[in-house]
Protein backbone atom coordinates (compact mmCIF):
# COMPACT_ATOMS: atom_id res chain seq x y z
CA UNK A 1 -29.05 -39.35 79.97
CA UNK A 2 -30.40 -41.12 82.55
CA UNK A 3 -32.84 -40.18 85.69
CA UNK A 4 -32.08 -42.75 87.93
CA UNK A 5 -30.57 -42.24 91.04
CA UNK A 6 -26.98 -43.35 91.84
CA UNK A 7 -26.45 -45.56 94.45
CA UNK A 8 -24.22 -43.74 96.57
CA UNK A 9 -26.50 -42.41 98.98
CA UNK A 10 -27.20 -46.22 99.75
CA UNK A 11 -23.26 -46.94 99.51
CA UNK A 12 -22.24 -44.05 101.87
CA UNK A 13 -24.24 -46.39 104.37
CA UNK A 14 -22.38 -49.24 103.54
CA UNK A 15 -19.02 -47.68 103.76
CA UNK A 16 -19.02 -46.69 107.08
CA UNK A 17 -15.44 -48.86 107.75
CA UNK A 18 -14.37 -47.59 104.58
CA UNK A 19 -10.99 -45.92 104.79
CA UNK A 20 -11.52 -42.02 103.30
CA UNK A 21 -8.11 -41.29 101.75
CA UNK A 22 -8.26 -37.74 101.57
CA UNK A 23 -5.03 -36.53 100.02
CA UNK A 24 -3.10 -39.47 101.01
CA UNK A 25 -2.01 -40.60 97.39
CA UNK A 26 1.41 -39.87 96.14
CA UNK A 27 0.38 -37.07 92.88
CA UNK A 28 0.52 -38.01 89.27
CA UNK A 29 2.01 -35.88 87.17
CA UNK A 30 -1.03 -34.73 85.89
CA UNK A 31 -1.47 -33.49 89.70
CA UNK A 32 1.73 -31.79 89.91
CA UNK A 33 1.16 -29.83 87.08
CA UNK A 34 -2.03 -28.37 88.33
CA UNK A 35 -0.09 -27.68 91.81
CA UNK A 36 2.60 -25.97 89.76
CA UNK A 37 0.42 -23.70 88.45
CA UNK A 38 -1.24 -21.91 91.75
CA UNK A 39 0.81 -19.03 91.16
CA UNK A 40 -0.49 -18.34 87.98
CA UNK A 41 -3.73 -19.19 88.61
CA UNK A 42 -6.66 -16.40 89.59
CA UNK A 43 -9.96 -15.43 89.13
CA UNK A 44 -13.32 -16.78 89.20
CA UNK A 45 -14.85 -19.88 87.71
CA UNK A 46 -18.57 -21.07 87.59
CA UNK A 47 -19.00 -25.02 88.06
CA UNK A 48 -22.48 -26.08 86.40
CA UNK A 49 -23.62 -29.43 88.12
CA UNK A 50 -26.94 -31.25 89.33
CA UNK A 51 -27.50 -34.44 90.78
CA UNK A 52 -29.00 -36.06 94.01
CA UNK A 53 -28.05 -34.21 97.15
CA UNK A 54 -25.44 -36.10 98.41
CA UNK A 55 -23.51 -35.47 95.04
CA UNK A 56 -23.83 -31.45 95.54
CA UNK A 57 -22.44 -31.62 99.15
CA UNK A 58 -19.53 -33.51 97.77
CA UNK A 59 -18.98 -31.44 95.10
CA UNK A 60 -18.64 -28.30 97.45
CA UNK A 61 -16.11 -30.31 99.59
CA UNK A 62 -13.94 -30.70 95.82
CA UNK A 63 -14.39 -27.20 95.27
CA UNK A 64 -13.26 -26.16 98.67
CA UNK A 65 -10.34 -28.50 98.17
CA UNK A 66 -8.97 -26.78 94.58
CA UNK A 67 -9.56 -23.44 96.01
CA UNK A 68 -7.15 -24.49 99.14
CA UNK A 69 -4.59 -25.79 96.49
CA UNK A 70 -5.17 -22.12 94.95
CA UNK A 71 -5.23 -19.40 97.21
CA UNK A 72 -7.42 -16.28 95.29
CA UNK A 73 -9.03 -18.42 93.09
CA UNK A 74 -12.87 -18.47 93.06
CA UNK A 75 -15.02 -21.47 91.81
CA UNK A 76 -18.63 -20.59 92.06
CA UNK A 77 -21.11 -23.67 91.99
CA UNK A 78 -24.67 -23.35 90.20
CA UNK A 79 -26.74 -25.96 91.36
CA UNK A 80 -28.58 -27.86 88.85
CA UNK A 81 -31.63 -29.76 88.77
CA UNK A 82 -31.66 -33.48 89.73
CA UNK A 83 -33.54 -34.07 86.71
CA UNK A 84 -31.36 -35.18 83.73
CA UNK A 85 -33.51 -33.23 80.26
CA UNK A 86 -33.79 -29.93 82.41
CA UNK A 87 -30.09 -29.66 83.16
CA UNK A 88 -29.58 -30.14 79.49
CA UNK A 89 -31.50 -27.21 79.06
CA UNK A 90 -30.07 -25.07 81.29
CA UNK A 91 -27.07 -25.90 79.92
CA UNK A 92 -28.28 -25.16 75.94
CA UNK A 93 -30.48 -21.33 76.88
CA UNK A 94 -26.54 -20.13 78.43
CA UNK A 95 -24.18 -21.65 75.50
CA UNK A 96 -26.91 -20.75 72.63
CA UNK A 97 -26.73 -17.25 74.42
CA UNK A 98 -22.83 -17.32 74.42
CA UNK A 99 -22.78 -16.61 78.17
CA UNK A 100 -19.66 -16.10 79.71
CA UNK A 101 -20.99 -18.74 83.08
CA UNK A 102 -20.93 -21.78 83.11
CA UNK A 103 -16.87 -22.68 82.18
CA UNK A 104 -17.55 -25.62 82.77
CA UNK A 105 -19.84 -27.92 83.13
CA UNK A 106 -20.68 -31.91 83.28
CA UNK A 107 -22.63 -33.64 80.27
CA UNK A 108 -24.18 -36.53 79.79
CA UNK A 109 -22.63 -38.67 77.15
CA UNK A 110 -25.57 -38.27 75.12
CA UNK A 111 -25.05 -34.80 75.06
CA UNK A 112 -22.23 -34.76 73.28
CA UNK A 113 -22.76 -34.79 69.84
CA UNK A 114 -24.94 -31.76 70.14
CA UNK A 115 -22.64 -29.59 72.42
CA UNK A 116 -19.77 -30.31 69.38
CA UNK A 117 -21.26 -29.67 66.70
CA UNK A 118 -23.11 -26.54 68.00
CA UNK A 119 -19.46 -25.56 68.60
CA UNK A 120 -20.20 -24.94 71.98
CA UNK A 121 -17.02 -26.50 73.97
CA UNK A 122 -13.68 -25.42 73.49
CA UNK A 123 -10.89 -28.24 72.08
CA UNK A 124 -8.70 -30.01 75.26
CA UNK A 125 -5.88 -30.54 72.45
CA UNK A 126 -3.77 -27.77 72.99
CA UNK A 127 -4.17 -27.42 77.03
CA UNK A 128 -3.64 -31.59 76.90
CA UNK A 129 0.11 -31.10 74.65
CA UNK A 130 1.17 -28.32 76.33
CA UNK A 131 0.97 -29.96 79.72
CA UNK A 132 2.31 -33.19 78.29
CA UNK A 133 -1.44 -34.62 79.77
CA UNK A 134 -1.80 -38.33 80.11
CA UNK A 135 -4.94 -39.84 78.66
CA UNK A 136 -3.82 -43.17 78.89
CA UNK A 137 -5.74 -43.09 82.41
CA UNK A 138 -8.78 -43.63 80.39
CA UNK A 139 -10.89 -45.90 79.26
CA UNK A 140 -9.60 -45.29 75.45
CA UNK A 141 -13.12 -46.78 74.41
CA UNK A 142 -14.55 -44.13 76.10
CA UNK A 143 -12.23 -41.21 74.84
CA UNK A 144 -12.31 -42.48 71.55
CA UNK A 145 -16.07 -43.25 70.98
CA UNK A 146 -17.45 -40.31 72.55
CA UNK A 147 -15.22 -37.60 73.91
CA UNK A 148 -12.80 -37.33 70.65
CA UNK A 149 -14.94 -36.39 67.33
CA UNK A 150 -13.42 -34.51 64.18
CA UNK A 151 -10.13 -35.45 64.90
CA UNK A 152 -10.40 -33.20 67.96
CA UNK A 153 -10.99 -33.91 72.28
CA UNK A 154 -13.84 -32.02 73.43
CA UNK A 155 -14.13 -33.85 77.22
CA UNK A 156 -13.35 -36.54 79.79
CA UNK A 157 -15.41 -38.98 81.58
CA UNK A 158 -15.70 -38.14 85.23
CA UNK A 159 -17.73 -41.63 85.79
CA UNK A 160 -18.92 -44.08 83.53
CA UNK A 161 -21.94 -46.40 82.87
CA UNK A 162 -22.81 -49.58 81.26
CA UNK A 163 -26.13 -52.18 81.22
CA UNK A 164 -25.31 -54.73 83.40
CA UNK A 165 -27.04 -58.15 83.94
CA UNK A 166 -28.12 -58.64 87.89
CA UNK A 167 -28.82 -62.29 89.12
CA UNK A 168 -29.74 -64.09 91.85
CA UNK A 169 -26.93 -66.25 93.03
CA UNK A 170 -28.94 -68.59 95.36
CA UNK A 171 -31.88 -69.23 92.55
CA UNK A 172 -29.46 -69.97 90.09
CA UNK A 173 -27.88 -72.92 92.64
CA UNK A 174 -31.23 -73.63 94.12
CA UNK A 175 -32.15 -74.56 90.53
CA UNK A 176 -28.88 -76.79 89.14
CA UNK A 177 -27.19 -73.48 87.55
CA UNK A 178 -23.77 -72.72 88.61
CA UNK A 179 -22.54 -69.32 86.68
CA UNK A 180 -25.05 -67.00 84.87
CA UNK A 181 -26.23 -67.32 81.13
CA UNK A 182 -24.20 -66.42 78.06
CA UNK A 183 -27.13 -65.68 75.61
CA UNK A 184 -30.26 -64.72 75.43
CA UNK A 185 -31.50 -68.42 75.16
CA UNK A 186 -29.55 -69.44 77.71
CA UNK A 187 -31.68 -66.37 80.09
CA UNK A 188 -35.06 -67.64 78.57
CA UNK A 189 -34.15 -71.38 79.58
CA UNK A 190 -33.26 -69.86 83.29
CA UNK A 191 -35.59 -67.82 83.77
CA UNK A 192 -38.84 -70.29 82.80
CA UNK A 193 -37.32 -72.67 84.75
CA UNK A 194 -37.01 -70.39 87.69
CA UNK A 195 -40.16 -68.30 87.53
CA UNK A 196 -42.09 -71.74 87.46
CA UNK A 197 -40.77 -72.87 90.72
CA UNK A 198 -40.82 -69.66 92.69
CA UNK A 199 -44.38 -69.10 91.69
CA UNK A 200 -45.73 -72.26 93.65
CA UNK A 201 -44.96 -69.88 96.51
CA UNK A 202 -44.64 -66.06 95.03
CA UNK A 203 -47.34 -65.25 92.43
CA UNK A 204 -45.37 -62.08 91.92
CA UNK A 205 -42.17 -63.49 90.63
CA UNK A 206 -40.65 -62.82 86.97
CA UNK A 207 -37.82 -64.49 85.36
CA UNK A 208 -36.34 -61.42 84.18
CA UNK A 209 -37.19 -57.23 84.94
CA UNK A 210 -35.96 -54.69 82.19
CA UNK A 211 -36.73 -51.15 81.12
CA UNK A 212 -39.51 -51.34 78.49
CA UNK A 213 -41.41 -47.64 79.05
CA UNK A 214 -40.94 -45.51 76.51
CA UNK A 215 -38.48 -43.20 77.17
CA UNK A 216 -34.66 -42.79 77.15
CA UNK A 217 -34.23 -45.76 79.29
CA UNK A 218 -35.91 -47.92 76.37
CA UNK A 219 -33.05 -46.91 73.70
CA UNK A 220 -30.50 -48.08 76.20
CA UNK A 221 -31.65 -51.48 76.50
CA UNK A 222 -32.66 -52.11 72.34
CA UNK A 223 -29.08 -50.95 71.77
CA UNK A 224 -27.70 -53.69 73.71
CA UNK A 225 -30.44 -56.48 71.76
CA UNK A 226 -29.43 -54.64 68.89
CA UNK A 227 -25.59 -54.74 69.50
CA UNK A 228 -25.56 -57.98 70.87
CA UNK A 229 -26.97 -59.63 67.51
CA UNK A 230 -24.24 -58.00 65.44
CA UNK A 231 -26.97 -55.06 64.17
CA UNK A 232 -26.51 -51.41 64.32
CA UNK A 233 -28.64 -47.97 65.02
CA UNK A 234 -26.68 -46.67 62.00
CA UNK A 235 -22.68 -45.62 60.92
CA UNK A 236 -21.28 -42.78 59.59
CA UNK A 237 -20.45 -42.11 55.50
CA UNK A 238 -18.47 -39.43 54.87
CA UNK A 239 -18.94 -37.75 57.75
CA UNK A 240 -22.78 -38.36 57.70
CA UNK A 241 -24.75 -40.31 59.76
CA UNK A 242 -26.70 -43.28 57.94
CA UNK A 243 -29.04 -44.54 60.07
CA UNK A 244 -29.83 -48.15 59.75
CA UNK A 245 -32.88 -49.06 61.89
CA UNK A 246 -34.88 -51.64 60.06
CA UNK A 247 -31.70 -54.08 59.47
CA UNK A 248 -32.79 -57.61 59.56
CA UNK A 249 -30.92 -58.27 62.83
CA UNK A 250 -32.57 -55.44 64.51
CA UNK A 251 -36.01 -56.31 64.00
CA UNK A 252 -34.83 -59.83 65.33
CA UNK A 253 -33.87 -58.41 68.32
CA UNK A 254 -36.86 -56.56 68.82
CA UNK A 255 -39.21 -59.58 68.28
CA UNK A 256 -36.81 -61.09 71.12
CA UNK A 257 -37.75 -58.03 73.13
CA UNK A 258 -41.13 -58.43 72.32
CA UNK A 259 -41.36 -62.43 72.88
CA UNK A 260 -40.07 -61.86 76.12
CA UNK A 261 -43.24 -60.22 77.45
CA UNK A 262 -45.91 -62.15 75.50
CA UNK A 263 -44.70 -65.49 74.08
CA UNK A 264 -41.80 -66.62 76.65
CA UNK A 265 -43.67 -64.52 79.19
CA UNK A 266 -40.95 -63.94 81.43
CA UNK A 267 -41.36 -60.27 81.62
CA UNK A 268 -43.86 -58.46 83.55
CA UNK A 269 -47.19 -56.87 81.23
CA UNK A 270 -46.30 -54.02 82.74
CA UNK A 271 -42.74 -53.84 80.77
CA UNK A 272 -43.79 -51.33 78.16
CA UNK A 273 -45.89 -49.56 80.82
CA UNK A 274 -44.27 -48.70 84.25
CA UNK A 275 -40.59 -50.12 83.67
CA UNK A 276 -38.14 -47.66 84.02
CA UNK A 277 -34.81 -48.25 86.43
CA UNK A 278 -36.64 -48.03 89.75
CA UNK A 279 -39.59 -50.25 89.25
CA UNK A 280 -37.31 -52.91 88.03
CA UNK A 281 -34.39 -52.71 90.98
CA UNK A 282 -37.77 -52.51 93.39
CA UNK A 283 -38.94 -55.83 91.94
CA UNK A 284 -35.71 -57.47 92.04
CA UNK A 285 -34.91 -56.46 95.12
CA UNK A 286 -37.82 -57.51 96.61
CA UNK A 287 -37.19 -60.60 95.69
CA UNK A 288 -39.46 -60.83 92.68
CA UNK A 289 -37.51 -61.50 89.89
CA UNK A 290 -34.56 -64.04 88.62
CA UNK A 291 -32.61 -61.80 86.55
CA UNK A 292 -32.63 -57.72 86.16
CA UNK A 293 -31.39 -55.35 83.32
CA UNK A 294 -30.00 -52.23 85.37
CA UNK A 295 -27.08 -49.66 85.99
CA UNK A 296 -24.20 -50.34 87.94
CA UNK A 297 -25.86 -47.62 90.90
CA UNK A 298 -28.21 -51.11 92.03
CA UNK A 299 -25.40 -53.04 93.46
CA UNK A 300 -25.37 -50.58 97.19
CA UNK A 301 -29.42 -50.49 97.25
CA UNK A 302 -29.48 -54.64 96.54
CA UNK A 303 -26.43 -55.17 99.02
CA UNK A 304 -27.83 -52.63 101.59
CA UNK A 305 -28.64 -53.23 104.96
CA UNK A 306 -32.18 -52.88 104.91
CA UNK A 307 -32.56 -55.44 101.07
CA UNK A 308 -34.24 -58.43 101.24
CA UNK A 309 -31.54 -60.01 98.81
CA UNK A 310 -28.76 -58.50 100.33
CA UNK A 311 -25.70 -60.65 99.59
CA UNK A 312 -27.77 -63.03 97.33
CA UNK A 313 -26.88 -60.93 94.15
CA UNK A 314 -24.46 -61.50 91.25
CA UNK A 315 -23.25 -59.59 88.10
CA UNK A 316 -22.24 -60.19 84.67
CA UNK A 317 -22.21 -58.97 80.99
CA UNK A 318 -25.64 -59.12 79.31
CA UNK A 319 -26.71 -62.14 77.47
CA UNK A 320 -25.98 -61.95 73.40
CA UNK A 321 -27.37 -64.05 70.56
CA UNK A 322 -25.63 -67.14 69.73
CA UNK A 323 -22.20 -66.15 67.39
CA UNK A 324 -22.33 -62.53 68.43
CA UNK A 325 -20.75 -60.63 71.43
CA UNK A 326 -22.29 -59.02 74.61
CA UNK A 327 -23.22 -55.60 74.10
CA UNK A 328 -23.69 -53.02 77.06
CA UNK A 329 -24.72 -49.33 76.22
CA UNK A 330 -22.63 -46.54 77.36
CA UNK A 331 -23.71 -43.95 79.85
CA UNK A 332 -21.78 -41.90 82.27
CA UNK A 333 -21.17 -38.19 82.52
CA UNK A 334 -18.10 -35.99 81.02
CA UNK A 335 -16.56 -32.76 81.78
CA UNK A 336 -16.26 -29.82 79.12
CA UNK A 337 -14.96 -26.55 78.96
CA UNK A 338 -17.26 -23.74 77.43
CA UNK A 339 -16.05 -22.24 74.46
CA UNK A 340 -17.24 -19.32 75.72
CA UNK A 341 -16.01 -19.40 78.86
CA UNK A 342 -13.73 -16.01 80.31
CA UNK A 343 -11.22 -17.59 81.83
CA UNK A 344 -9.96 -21.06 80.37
CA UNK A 345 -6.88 -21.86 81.77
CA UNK A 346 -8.61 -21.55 85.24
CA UNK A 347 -11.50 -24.06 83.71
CA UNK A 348 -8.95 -26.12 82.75
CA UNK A 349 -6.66 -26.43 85.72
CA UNK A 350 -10.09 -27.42 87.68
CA UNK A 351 -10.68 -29.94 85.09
CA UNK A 352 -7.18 -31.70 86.07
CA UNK A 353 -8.39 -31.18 89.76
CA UNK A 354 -11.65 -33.08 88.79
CA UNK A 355 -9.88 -36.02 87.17
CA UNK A 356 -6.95 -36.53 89.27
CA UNK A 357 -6.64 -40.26 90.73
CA UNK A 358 -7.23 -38.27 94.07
CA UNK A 359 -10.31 -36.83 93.30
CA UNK A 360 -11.48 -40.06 91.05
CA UNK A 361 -10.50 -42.30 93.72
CA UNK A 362 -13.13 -40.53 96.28
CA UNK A 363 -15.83 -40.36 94.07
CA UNK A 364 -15.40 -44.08 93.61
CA UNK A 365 -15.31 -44.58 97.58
CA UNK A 366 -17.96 -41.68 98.73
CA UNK A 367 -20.73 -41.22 95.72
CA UNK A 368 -20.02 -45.01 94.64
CA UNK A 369 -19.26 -43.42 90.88
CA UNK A 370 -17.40 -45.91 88.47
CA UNK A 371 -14.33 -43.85 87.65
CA UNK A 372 -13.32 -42.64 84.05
CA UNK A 373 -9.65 -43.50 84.99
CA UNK A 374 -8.80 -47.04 84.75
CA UNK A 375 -5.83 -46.71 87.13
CA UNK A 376 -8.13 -46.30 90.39
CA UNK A 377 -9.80 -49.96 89.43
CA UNK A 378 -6.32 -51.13 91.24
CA UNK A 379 -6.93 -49.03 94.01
CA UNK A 380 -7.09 -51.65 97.25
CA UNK A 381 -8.96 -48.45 98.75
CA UNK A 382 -11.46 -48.57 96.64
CA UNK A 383 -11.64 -52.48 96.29
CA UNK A 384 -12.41 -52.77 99.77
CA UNK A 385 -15.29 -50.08 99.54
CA UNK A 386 -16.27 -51.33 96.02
CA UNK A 387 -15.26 -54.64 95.47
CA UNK A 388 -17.91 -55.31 92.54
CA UNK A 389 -15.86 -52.75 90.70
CA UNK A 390 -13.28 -54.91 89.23
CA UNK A 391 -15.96 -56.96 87.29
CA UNK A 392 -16.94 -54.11 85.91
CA UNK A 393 -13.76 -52.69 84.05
CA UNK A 394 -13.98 -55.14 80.95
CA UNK A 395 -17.86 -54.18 80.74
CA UNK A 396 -16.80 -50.71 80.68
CA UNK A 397 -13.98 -51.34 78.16
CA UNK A 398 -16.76 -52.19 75.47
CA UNK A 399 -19.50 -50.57 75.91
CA UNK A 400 -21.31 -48.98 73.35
CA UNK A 401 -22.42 -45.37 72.61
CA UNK A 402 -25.84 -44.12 71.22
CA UNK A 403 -25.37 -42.31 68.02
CA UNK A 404 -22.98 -39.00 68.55
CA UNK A 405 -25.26 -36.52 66.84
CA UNK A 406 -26.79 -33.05 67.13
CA UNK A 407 -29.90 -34.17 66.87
CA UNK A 408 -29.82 -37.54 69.18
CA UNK A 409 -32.80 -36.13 71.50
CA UNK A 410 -35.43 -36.03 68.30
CA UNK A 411 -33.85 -39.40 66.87
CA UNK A 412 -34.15 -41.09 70.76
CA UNK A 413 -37.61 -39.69 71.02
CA UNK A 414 -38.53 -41.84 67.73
CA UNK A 415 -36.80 -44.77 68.57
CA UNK A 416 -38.62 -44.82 71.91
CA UNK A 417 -42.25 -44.56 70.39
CA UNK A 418 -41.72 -46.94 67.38
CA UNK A 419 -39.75 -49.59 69.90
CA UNK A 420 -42.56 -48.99 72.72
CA UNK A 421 -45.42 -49.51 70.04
CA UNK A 422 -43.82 -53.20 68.86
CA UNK A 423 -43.87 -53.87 72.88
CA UNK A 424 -46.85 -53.18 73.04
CA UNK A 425 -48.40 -55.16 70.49
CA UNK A 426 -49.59 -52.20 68.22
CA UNK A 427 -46.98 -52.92 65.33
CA UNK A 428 -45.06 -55.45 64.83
CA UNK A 429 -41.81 -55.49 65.42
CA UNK A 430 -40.65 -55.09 61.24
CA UNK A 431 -43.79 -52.24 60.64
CA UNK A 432 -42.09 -50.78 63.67
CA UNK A 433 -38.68 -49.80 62.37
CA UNK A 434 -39.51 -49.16 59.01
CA UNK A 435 -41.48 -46.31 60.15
CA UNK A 436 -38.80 -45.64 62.68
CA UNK A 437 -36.29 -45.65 59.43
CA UNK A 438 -38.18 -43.75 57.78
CA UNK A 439 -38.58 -40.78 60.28
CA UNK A 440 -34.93 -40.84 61.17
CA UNK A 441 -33.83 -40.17 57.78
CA UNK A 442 -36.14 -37.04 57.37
CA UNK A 443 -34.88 -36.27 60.87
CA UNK A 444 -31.50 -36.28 59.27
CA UNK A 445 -32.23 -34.45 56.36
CA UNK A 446 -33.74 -31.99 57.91
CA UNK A 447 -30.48 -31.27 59.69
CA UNK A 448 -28.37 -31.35 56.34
């Protein structure tokens, strides 16, 4: 979904006093079946995964541990690109050709509903019974939302995202605020308030930076306005998604969206333009802004070293609209088996590996990843290296998904132009999503 980069390159500076458990924690049960099963286990595997760098050279250290675990087994890594589309597509040309490699393979959660119901990943529910599998581990949001459809459990989160709402802590005291708004109102009042006194000395400053270009990025953040004023992308009738775009409380929140650049102006011009993750964390980071939309991967670059606001920064849900709930949209990436893959049970057994509280726990600690077990939230290890983590279980615990279906990448790419064009002052915000209505159910027609 996203092409942002994680913060653990930043975070592996920061842990530098960390302590690295490697194998030090007692195995689950989950664990001990996967050890129990090195004498059945052989043959080759191919491990499909991108991502910055640092993330490959960790990845090769978990491979070389699961192949230590299980002498004469083979897991061959194919290096992906960084970008997030292309490995999608590298990941469609070998399932749409049936190919044999990859076995498995991560996914964005956005993936999802097209990798089901092309019927490319093979069903966990028999490996998870017969092993007696606990999925309690997991966020059960997360499971049920996006990685169980049909009644059937096609993958597991390996790390998980949500929107989050960045703040400075000293501007909020500095100006008679002592915890961080509740609703949208609440950030308007804040951040006019605030962007009026820092610009007697900083001409640059904005009350509040958010991702407003029009791509993927853009969806994310009108999912949580949309979500967060009780209004919907659409729902599913009879197994059919009905999508809903021009509800009343959607174009609300988009006129919010939109007010926020050119009535309340405390959004940058440049919103619908140039904002995408990294020109916002820049601008808050460099002290430029009040309050910041972003992933959980800015908290190591804000609190590094080398950052201007470097223990100046707080966290907390996103704002909602006054009698509805916060609303954060779900990101994060999941691990799948291929249906055609030529040697499951050795896919499988890796997937275990992957997802143990071992392996979760160092991901947490070395690549800074927000773990798809709940379990390793507890984990004073990972407190100490991570201590923002435990505000950011219960934000994980309701996040929300973009639609599960085949055809999310067409349906995305009209939500982004129709929500960019209201931005932008082209449409307004009700012409908008009418027309986006209107495409989405010929988009869904056209896919029966």
């Amino acid at each position: 979904m996203r092409k942002r980069p994680l913060w653990g390159v930043v975070l592996l500076g920061l842990l530098v006093s960390a302590v690295i458990a490697s194998g030090c924690i007692t195995g689950t049960s989950n664990e001990s079946n996967t050890s129990t099963e090195s004498a059945k286990l052989e043959g080759k595997i191919v491990f499909a995964v991108g991502g910055a760098p640092n993330e490959i050279d960790y990845w090769k250290k978990v491979i070389a541990k699961f192949e230590e675990a299980h002498p004469g087994v083979t897991v061959e890594l194919k290096r992906q690109a960084t970008d997030t589309d292309q490995r999608r597509l590298d990941l469609v040309n070998a399932l749409r050709a049936k190919s044999s490699d990859p076995d498995v393979f991560l996914m964005d959660v956005a993936w999802l509903g097209q990798f089901i119901a092309s019927g490319w990943l093979e069903p966990l529910d028999s490996y998870v019974e017969r092993d007696n599998y606990d999925l309690n581990v997991f966020f059960q949001s997360v499971i049920n939302l996006a990685d169980r459809q049909n009644g059937k459990l096609w993958a597991l989160p390996v790390y998980v995202d949500a929107g989050l709402l960045y703040y400075r802590t000293d501007l909020l005291q500095k100006y008679g605020y002592d915890k961080p708004p509740e609703t949208w109102d609440q950030l308007v009042e804040m951040a006019q308030k605030i962007q009026a006194g820092e610009r007697q000395s900083n001409s640059n400053f904005w009350g509040f930076v958010w991702q407003g270009k029009q791509y993927e990025g853009l969806v994310c953040d009108f999912v949580e306005y949309v979500y967060s004023n009780g209004g919907e992308l659409g729902h599913f009738e009879n197994g059919k998604w009905v999508p809903t775009l021009n509800k009343p409380e959607n174009v609300e929140a988009l006129q919010f969206m939109v007010d926020l650049i050119h009535k309340y102006k405390v959004s940058p011009p440049n919103t619908y333009t140039e904002m995408t993750e990294e020109p916002v964390r820049l601008t808050f980071q460099q002290g430029n802004a009040a309050f910041e939309r972003n992933w959980p991967y800015a908290w190591g670059l804000h609190n590094a070293n080398d950052s201007p606001v470097k223990g100046k920064v707080g966290i907390a849900p996103l704002p909602h609209f006054q009698g509805h709930k916060s609303a954060a949209t779900l990101g994060g990436w999941h691990i799948g088996i291929s249906k055609y893959s030529d040697n499951k049970e050795l896919a499988w057994a890796f997937v275990k590996f992957v997802e143990s509280y071992e392996q979760q726990k160092n991901f947490a600690i070395n690549l800074g990843w927000n773990p798809g077990r709940t379990d390793v939230y507890d984990d004073q290890d990972v407190l100490k290296a991570a201590p923002h983590l435990k505000d950011l279980r219960s934000v994980f615990e309701n996040a929300v998904p973009r639609p599960i279906v085949p055809y999310y990448p067409q349906l995305s790419q009209i939500i982004q132009k129709y929500v960019n064009a209201a931005l932008a002052g082209s449409m307004s915000p009700q012409e908008a999503l009418d027309k986006a209505q209107q495409e989405a159910e010929e988009l869904v027609k056209q896919y029966g």
